[in-house]
PDB file of N, CA and C in Angstrom:
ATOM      1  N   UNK A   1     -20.662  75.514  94.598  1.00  0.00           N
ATOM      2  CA  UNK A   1     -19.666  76.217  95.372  1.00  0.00           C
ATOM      3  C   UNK A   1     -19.577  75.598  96.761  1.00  0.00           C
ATOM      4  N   UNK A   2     -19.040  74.821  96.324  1.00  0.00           N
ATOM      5  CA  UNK A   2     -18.983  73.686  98.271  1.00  0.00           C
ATOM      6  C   UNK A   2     -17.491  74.111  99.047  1.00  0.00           C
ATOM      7  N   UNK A   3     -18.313  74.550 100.439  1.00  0.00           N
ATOM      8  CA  UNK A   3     -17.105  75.044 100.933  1.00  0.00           C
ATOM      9  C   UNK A   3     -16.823  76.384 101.160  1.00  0.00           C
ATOM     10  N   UNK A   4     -17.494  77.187 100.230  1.00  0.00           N
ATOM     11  CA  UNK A   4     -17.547  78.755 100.249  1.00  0.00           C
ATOM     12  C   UNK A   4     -18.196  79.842 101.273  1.00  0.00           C
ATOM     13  N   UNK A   5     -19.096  78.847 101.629  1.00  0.00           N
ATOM     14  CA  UNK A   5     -19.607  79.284 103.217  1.00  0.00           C
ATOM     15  C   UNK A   5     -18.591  79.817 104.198  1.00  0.00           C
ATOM     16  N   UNK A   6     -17.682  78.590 104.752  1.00  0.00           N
ATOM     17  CA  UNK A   6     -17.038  78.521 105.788  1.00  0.00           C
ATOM     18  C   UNK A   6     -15.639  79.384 105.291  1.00  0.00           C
ATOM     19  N   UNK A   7     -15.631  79.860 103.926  1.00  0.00           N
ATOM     20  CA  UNK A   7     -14.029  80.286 103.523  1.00  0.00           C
ATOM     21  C   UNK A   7     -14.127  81.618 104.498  1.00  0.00           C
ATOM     22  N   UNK A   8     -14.844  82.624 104.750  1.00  0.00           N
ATOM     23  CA  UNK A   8     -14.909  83.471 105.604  1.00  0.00           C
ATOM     24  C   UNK A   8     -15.732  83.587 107.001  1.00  0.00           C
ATOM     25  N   UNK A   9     -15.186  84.409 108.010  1.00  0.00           N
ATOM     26  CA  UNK A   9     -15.723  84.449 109.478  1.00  0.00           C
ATOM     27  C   UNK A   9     -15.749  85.673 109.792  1.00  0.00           C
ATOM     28  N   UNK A  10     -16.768  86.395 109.989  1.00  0.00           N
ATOM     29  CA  UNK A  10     -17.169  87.713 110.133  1.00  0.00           C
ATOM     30  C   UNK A  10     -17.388  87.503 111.943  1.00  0.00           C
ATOM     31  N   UNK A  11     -17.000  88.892 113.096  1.00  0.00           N
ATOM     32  CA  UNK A  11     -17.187  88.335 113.527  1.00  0.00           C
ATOM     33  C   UNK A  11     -18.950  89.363 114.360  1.00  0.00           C
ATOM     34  N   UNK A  12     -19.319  88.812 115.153  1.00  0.00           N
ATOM     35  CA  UNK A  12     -20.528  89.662 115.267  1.00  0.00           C
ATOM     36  C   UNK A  12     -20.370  90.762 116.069  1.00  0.00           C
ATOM     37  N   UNK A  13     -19.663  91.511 116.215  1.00  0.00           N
ATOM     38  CA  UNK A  13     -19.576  92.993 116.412  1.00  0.00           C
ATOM     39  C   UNK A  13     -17.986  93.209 116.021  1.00  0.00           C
ATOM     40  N   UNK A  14     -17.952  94.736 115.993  1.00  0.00           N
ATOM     41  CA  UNK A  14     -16.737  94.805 115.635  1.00  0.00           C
ATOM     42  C   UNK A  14     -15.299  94.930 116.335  1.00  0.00           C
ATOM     43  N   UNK A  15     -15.600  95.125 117.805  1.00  0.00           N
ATOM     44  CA  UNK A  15     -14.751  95.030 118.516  1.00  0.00           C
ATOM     45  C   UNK A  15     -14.846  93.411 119.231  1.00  0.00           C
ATOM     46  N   UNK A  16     -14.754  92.415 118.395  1.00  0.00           N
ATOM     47  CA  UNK A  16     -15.111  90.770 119.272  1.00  0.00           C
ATOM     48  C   UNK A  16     -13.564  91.223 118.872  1.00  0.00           C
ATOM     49  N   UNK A  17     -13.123  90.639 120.239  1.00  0.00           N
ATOM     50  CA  UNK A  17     -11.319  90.181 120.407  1.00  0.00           C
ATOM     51  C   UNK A  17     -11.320  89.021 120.071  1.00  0.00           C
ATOM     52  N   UNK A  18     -10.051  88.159 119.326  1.00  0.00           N
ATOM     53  CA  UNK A  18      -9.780  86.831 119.256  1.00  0.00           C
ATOM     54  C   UNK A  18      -9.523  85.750 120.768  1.00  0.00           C
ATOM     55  N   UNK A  19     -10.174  84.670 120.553  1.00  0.00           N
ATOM     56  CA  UNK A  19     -10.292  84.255 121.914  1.00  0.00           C
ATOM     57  C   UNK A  19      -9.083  82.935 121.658  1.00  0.00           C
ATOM     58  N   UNK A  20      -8.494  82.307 122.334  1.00  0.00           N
ATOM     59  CA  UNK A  20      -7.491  80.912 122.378  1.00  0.00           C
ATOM     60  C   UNK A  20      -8.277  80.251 123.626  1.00  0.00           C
ATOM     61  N   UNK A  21      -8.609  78.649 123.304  1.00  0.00           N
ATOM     62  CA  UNK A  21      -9.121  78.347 124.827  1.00  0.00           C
ATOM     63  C   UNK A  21     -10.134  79.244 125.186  1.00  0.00           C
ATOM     64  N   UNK A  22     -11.442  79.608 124.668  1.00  0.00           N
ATOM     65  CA  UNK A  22     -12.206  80.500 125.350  1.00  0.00           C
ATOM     66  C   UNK A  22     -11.727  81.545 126.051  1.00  0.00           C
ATOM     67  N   UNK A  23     -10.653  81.774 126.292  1.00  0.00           N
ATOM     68  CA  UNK A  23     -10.326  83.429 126.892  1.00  0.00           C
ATOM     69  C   UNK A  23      -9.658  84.318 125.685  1.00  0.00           C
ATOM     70  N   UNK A  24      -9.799  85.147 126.532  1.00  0.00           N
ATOM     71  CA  UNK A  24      -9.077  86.770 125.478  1.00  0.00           C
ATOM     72  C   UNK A  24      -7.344  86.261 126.323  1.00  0.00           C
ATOM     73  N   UNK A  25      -6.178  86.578 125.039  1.00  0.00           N
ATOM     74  CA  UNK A  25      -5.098  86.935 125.486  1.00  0.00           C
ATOM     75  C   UNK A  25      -4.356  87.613 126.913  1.00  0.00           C
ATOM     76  N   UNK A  26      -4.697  87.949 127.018  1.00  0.00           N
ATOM     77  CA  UNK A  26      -4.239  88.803 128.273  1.00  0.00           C
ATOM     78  C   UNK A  26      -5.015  87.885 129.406  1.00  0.00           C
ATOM     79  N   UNK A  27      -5.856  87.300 129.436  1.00  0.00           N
ATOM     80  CA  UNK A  27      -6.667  86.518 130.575  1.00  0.00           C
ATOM     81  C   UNK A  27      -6.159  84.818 130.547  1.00  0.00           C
ATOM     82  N   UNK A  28      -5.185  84.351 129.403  1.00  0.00           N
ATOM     83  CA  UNK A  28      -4.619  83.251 129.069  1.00  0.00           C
ATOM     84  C   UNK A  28      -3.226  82.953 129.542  1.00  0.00           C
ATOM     85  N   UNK A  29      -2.491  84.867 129.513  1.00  0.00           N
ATOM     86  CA  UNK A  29      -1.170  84.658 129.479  1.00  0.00           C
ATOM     87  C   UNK A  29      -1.310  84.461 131.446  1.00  0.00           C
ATOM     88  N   UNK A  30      -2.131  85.844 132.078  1.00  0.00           N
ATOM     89  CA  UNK A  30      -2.010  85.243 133.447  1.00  0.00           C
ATOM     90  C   UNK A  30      -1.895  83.969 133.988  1.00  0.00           C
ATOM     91  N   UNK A  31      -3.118  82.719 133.572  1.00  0.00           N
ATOM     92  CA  UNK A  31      -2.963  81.750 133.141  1.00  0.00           C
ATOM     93  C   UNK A  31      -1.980  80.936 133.128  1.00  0.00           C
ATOM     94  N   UNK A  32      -1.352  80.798 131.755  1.00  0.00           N
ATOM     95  CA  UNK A  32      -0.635  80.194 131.312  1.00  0.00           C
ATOM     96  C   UNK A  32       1.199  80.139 132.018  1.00  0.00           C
ATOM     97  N   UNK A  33       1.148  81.361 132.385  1.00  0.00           N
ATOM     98  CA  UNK A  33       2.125  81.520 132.966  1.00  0.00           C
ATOM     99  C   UNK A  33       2.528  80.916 134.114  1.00  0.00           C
ATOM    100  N   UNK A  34       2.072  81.172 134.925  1.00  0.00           N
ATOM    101  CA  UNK A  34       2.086  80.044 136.411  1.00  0.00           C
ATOM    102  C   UNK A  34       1.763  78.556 136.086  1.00  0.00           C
ATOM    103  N   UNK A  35       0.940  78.066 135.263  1.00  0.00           N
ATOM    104  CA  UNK A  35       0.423  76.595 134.902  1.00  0.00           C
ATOM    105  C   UNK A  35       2.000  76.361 134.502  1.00  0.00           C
ATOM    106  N   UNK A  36       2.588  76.629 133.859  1.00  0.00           N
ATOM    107  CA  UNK A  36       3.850  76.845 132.783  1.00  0.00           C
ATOM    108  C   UNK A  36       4.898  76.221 134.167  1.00  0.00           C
ATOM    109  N   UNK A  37       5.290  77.325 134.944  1.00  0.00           N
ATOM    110  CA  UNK A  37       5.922  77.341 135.914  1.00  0.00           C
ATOM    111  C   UNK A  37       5.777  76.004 136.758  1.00  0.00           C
ATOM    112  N   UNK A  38       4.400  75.992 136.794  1.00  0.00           N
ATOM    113  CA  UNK A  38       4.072  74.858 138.119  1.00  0.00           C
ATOM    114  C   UNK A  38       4.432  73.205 137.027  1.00  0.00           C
ATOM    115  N   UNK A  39       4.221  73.302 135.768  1.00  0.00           N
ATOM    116  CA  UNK A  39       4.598  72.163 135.637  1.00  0.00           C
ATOM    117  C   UNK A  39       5.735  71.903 135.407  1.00  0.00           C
ATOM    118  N   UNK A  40       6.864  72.693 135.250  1.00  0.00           N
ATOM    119  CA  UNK A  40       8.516  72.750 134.922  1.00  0.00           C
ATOM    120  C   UNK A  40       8.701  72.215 135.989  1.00  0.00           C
ATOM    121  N   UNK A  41       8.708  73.060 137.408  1.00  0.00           N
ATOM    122  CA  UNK A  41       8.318  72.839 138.936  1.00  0.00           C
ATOM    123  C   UNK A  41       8.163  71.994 139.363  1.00  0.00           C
ATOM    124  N   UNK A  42       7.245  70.900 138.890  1.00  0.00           N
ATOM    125  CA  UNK A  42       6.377  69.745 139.906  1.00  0.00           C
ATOM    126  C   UNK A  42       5.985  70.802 140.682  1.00  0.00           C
ATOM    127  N   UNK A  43       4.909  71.772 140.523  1.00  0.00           N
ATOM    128  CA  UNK A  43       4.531  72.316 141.746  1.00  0.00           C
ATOM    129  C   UNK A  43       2.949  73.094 141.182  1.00  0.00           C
ATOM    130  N   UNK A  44       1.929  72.171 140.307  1.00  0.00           N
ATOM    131  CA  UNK A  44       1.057  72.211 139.763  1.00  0.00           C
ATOM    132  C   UNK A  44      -0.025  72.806 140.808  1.00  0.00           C
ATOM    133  N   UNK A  45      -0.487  72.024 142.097  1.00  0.00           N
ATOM    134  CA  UNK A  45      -1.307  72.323 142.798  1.00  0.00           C
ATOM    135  C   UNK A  45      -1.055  73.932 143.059  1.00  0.00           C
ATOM    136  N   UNK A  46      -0.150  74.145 143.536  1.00  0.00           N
ATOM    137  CA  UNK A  46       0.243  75.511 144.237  1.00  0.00           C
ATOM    138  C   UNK A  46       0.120  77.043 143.668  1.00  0.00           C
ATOM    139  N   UNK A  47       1.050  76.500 142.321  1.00  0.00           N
ATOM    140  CA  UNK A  47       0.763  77.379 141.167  1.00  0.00           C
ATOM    141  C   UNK A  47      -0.429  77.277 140.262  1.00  0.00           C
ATOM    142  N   UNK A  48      -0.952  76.685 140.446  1.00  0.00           N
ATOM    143  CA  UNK A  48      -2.677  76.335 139.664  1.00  0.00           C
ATOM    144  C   UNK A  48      -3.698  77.113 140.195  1.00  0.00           C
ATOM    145  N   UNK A  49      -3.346  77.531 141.779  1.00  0.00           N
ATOM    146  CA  UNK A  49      -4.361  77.869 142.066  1.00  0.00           C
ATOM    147  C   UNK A  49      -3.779  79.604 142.553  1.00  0.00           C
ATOM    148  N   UNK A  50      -2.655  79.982 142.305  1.00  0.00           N
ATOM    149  CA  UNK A  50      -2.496  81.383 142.207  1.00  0.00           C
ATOM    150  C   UNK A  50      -2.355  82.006 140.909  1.00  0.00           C
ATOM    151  N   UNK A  51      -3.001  80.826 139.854  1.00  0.00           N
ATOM    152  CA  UNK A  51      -3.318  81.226 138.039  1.00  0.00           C
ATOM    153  C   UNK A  51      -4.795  81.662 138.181  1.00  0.00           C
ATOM    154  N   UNK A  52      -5.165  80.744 139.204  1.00  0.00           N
ATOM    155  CA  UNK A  52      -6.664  81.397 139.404  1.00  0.00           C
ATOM    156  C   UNK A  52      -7.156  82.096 139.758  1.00  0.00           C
ATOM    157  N   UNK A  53      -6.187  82.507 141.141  1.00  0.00           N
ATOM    158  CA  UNK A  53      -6.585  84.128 142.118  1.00  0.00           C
ATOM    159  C   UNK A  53      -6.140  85.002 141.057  1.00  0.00           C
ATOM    160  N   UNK A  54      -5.136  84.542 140.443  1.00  0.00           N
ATOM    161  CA  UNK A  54      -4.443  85.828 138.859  1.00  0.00           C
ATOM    162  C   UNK A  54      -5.614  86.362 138.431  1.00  0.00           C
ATOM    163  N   UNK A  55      -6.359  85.220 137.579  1.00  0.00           N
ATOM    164  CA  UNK A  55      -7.441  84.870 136.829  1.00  0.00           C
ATOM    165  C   UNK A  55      -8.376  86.063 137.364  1.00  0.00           C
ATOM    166  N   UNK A  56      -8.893  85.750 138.811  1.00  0.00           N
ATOM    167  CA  UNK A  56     -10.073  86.216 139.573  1.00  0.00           C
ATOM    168  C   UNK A  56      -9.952  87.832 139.145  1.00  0.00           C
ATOM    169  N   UNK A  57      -8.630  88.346 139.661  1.00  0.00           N
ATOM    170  CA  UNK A  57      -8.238  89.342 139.639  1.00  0.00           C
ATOM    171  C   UNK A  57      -8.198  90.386 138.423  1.00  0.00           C
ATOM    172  N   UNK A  58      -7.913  89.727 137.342  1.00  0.00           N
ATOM    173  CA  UNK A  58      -7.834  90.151 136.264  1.00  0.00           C
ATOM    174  C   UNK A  58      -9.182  90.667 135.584  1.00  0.00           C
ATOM    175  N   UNK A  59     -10.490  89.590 136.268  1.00  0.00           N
ATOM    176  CA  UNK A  59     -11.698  89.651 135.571  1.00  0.00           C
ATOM    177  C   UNK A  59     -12.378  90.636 136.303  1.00  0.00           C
ATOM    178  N   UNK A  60     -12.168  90.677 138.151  1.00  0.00           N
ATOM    179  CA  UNK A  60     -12.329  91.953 138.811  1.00  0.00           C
ATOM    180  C   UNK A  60     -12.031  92.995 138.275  1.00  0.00           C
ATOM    181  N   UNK A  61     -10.813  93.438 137.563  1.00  0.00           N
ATOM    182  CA  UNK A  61     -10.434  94.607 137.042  1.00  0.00           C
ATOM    183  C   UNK A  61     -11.120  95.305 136.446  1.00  0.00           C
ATOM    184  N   UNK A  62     -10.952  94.310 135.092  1.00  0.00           N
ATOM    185  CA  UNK A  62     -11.612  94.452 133.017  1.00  0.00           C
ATOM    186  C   UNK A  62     -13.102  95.337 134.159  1.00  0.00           C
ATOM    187  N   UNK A  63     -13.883  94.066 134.574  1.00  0.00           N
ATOM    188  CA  UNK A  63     -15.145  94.479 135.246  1.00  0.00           C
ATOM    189  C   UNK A  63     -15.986  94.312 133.792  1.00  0.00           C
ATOM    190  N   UNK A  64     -16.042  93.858 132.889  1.00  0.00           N
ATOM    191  CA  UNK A  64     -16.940  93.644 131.230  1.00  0.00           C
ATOM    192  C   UNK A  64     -16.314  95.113 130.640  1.00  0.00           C
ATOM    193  N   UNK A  65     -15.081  95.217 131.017  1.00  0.00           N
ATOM    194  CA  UNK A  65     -14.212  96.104 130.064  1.00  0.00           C
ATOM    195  C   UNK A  65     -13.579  95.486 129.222  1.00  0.00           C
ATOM    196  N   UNK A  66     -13.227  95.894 127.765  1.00  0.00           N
ATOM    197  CA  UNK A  66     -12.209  95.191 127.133  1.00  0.00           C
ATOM    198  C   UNK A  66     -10.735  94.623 127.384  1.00  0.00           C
ATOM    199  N   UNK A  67     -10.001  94.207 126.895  1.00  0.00           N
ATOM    200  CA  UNK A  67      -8.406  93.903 127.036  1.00  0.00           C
ATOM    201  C   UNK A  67      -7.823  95.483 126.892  1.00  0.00           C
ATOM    202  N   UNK A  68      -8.187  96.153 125.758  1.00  0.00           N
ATOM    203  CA  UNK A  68      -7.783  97.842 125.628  1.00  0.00           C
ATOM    204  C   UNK A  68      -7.594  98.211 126.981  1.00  0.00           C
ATOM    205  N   UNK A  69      -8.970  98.276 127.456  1.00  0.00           N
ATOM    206  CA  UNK A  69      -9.016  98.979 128.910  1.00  0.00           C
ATOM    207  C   UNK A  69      -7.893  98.634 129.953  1.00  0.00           C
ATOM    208  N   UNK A  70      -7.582  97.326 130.101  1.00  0.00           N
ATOM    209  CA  UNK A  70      -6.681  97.435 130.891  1.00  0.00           C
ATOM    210  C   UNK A  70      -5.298  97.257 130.780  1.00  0.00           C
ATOM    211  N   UNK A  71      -4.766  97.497 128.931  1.00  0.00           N
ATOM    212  CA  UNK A  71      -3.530  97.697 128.773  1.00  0.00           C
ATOM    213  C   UNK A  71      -3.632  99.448 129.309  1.00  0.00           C
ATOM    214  N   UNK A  72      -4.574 100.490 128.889  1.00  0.00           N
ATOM    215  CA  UNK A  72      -4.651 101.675 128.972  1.00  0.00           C
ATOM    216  C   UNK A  72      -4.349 101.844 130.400  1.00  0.00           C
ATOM    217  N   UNK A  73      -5.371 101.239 131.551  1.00  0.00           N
ATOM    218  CA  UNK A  73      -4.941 101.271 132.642  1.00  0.00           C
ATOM    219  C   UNK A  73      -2.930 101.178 133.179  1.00  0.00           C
ATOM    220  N   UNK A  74      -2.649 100.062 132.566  1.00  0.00           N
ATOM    221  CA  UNK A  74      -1.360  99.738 132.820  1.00  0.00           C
ATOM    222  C   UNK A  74      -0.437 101.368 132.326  1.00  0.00           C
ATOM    223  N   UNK A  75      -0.714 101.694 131.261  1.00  0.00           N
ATOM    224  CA  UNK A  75      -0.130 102.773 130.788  1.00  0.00           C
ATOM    225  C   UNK A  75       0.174 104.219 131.764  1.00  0.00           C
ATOM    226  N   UNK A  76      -1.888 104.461 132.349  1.00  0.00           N
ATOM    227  CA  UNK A  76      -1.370 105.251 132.976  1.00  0.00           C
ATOM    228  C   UNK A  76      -0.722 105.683 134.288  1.00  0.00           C
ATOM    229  N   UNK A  77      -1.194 104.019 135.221  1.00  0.00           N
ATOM    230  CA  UNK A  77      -0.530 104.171 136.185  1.00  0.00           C
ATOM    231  C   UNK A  77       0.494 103.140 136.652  1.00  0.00           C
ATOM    232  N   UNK A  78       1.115 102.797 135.474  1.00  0.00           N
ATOM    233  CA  UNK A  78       2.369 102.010 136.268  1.00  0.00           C
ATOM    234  C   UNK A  78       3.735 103.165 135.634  1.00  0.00           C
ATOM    235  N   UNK A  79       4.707 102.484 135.851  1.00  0.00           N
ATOM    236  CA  UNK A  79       5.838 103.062 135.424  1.00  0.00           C
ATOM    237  C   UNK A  79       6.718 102.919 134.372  1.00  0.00           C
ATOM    238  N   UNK A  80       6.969 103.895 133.576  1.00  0.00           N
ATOM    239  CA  UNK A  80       6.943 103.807 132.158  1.00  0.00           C
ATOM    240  C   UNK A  80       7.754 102.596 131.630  1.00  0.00           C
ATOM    241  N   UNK A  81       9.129 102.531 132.117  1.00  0.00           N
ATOM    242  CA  UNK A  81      10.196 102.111 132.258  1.00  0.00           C
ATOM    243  C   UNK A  81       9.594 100.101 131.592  1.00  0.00           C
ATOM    244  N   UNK A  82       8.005  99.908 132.355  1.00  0.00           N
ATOM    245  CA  UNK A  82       7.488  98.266 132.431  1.00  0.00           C
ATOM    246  C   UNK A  82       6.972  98.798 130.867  1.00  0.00           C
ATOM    247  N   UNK A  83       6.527  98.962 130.185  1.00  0.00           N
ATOM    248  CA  UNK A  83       6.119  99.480 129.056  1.00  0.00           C
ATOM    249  C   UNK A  83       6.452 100.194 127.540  1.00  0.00           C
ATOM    250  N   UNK A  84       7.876 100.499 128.379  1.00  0.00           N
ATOM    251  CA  UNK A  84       8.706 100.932 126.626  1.00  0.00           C
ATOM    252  C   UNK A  84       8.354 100.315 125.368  1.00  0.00           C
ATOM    253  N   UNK A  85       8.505  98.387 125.220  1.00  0.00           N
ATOM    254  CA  UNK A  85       8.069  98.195 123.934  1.00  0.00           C
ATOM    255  C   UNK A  85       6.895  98.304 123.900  1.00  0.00           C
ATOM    256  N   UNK A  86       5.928  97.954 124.525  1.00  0.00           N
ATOM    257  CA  UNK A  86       4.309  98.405 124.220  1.00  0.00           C
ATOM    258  C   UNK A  86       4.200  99.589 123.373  1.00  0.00           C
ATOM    259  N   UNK A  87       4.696 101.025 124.376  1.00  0.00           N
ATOM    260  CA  UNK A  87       4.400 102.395 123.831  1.00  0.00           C
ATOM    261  C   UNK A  87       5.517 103.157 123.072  1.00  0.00           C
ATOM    262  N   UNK A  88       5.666 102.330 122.006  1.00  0.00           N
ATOM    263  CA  UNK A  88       7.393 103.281 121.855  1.00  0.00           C
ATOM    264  C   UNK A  88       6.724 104.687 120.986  1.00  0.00           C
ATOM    265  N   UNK A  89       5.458 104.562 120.151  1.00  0.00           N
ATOM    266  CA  UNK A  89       5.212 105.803 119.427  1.00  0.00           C
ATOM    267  C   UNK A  89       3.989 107.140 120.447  1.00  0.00           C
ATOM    268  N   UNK A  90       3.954 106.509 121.682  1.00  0.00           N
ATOM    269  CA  UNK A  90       3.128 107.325 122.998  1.00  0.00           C
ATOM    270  C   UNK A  90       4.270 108.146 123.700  1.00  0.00           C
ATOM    271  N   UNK A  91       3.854 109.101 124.142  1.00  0.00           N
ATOM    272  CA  UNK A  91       5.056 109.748 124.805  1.00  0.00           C
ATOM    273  C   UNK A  91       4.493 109.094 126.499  1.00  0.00           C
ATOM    274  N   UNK A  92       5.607 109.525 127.475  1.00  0.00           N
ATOM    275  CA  UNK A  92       5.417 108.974 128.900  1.00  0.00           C
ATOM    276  C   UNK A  92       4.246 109.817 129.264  1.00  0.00           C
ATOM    277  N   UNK A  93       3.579 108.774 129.985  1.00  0.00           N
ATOM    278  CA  UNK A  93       2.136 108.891 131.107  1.00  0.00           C
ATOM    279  C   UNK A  93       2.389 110.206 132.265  1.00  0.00           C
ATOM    280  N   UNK A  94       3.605 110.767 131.837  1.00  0.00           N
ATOM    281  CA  UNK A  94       3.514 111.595 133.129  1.00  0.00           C
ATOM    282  C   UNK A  94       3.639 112.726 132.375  1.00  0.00           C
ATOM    283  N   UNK A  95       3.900 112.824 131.262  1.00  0.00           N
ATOM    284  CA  UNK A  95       3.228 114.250 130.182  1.00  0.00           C
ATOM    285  C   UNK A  95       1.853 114.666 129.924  1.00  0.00           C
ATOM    286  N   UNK A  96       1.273 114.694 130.702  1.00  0.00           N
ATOM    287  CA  UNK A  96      -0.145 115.129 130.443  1.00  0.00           C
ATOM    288  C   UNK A  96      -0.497 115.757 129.294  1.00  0.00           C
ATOM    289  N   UNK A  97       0.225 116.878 128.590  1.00  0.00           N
ATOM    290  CA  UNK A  97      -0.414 117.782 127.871  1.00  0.00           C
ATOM    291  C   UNK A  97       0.849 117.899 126.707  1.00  0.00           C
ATOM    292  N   UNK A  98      -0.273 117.698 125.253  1.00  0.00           N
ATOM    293  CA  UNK A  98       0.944 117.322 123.997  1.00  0.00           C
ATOM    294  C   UNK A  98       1.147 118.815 123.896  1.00  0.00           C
ATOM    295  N   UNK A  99       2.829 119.277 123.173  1.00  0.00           N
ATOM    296  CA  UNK A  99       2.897 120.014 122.904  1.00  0.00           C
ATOM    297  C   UNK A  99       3.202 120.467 121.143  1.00  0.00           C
ATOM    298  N   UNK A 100       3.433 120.962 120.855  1.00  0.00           N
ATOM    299  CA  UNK A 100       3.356 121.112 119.170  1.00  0.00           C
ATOM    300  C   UNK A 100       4.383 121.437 118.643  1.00  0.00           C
TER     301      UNK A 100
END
């Protein structure tokens, strides 16, 4: 059975997020986004290094919280309006209490 090893990847806990480039999604797109910009741009240096204060910022947040944590964050205190497709089956953050 050669080969049957590697046909599956378990991963070692159950909440491991998928990583691209060693980061989690949400820590790639900050990232990627300005790198993106700065090279359309010619303006690599500039924008390279406010992918990084992004970066800094982002990892300040999490703090060794998940990606969850700080879509949840986004949910409850930004404004709904940035979030519609994210939450279309959540009711708005400013309903506190479900009713029946």
């Amino acid at each position: 059975m050669e080969g049957e090893e590697d046909k599956y990847s378990f991963p070692e806990t159950i909440n491991q997020q998928g990583r691209w480039f060693g980061l989690p999604l949400d820590e790639l797109v900050v990232i990627a986004v300005p790198v993106a910009f700065g090279i359309v741009y010619n303006m690599t240096g500039v924008l390279s290094i406010l992918a990084a204060f992004l970066w800094w910022v982002i990892r300040r947040l999490k703090k060794g919280q998940g990606s969850y944590w700080l879509i949840n964050l986004c949910y409850w205190y930004l404004p709904n309006l940035l979030f519609n497709y994210a939450f279309k089956k959540l009711p708005d953050s400013g309903n506190r209490h479900w009713m029946k």
